[in-house]
Protein backbone atom coordinates (compact mmCIF):
# COMPACT_ATOMS: atom_id res chain seq x y z
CA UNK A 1 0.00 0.00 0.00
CA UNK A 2 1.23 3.72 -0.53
CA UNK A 3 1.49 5.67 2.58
CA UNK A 4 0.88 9.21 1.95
CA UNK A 5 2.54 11.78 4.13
CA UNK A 6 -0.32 15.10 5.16
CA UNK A 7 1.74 17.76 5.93
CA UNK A 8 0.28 19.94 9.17
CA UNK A 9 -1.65 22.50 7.63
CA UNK A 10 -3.80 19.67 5.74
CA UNK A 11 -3.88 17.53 8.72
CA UNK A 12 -7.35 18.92 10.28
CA UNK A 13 -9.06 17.42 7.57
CA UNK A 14 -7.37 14.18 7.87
CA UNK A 15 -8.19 13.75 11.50
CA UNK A 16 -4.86 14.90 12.27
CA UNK A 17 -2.76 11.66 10.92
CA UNK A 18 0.63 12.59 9.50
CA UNK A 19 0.42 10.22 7.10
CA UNK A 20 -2.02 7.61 5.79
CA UNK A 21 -1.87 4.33 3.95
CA UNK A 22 -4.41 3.62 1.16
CA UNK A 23 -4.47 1.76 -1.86
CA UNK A 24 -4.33 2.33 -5.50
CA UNK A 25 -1.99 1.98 -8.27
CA UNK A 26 -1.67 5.39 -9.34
CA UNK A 27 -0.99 8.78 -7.16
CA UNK A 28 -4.71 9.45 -8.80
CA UNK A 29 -6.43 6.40 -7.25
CA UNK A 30 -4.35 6.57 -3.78
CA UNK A 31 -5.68 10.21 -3.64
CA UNK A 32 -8.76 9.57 -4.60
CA UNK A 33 -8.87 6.88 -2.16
CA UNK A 34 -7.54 8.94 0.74
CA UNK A 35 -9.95 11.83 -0.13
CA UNK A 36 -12.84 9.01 -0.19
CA UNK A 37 -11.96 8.45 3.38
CA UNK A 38 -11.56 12.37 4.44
CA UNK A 39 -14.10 14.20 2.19
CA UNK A 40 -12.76 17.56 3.66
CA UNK A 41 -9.79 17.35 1.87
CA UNK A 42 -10.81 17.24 -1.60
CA UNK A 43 -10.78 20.75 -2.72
CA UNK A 44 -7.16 21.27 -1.02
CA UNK A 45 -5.82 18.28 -3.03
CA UNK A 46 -7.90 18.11 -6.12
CA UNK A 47 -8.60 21.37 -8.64
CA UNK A 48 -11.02 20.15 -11.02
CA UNK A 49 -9.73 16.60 -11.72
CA UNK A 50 -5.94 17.86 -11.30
CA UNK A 51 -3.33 18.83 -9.01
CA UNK A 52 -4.06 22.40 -7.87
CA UNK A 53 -0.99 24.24 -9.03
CA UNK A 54 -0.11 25.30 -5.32
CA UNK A 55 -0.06 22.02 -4.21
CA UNK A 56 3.17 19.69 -5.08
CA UNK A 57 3.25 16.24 -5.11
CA UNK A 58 6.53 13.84 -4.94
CA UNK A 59 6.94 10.41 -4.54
CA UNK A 60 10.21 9.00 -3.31
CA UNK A 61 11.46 12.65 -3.49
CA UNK A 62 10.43 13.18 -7.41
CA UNK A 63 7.98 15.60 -8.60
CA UNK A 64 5.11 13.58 -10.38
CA UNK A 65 4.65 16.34 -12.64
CA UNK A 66 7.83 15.45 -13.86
CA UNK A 67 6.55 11.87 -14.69
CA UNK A 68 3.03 10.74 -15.43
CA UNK A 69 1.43 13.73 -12.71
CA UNK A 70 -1.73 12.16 -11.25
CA UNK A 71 -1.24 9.27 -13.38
CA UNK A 72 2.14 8.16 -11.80
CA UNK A 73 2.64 4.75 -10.94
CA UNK A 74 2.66 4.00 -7.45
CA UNK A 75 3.31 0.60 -5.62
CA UNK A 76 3.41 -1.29 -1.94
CA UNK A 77 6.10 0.77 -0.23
CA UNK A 78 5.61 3.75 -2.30
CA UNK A 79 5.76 7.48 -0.11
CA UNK A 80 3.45 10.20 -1.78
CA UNK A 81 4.38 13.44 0.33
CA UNK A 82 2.29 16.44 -0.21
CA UNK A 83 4.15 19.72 -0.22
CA UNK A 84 1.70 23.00 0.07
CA UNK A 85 3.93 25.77 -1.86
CA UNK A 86 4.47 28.56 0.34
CA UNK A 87 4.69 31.89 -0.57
CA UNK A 88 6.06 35.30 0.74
CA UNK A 89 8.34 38.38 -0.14
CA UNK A 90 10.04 41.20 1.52
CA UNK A 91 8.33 44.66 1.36
C-alpha cells in the first residue's frame, strides 16, 4: 500500500494523521482513495480533476509532474508526500 505523508496544515481534515496508507496503483487512485476516506480534503488536493498548481506532489522525493502527474505509478512501499507551496516576499 502507498502511505501518503499530510503535511500539518492539511492535517485537520485528515483527522490529524501525519500520514495515511491507502491503496491504489496510481498517485490518482491513492488520492482519490484517501480523499474518499476524508471528504474535507478534496478541494485542497484536487482542482477540477488535477493537481491544484499550489499544491506539489513527490513520490520517493520526485515531482510527479515530472513523470506521469496524477497518473504516476505507485506501488506497496511507495511514499506520496504532499508539499503545500508557500509563498512570501520582503516589502
Amino acid at each position: 500500500m502507498p502511505t501518503i505523508r499530510i503535511p500539518p496544515i492539511l492535517r485537520p481534515e485528515a483527522g490529524n494523521n501525519r500520514q495515511v496508507e491507502t491503496g491504489g496503483s496510481t498517485v490518482r487512485e491513492a488520492l482519490n482513495e484517501l480523499v474518499t476516506t476524508y471528504p474535507g480534503l478534496a478541494n485542497r488536493i484536487f482542482a477540477g480533476d488535477e493537481l491544484p498548481q499550489f499544491l506539489n506532489v513527490f513520490i520517493d522525493g520526485q515531482d510527479v509532474r515530472l513523470f506521469d502527474g496524477l497518473d504516476t505509478a505507485v506501488s506497496p512501499g511507495t511514499t506520496v508526500i504532499l508539499l503545500p507551496a508557500v509563498a512570501g516576499g520582503a516589502r
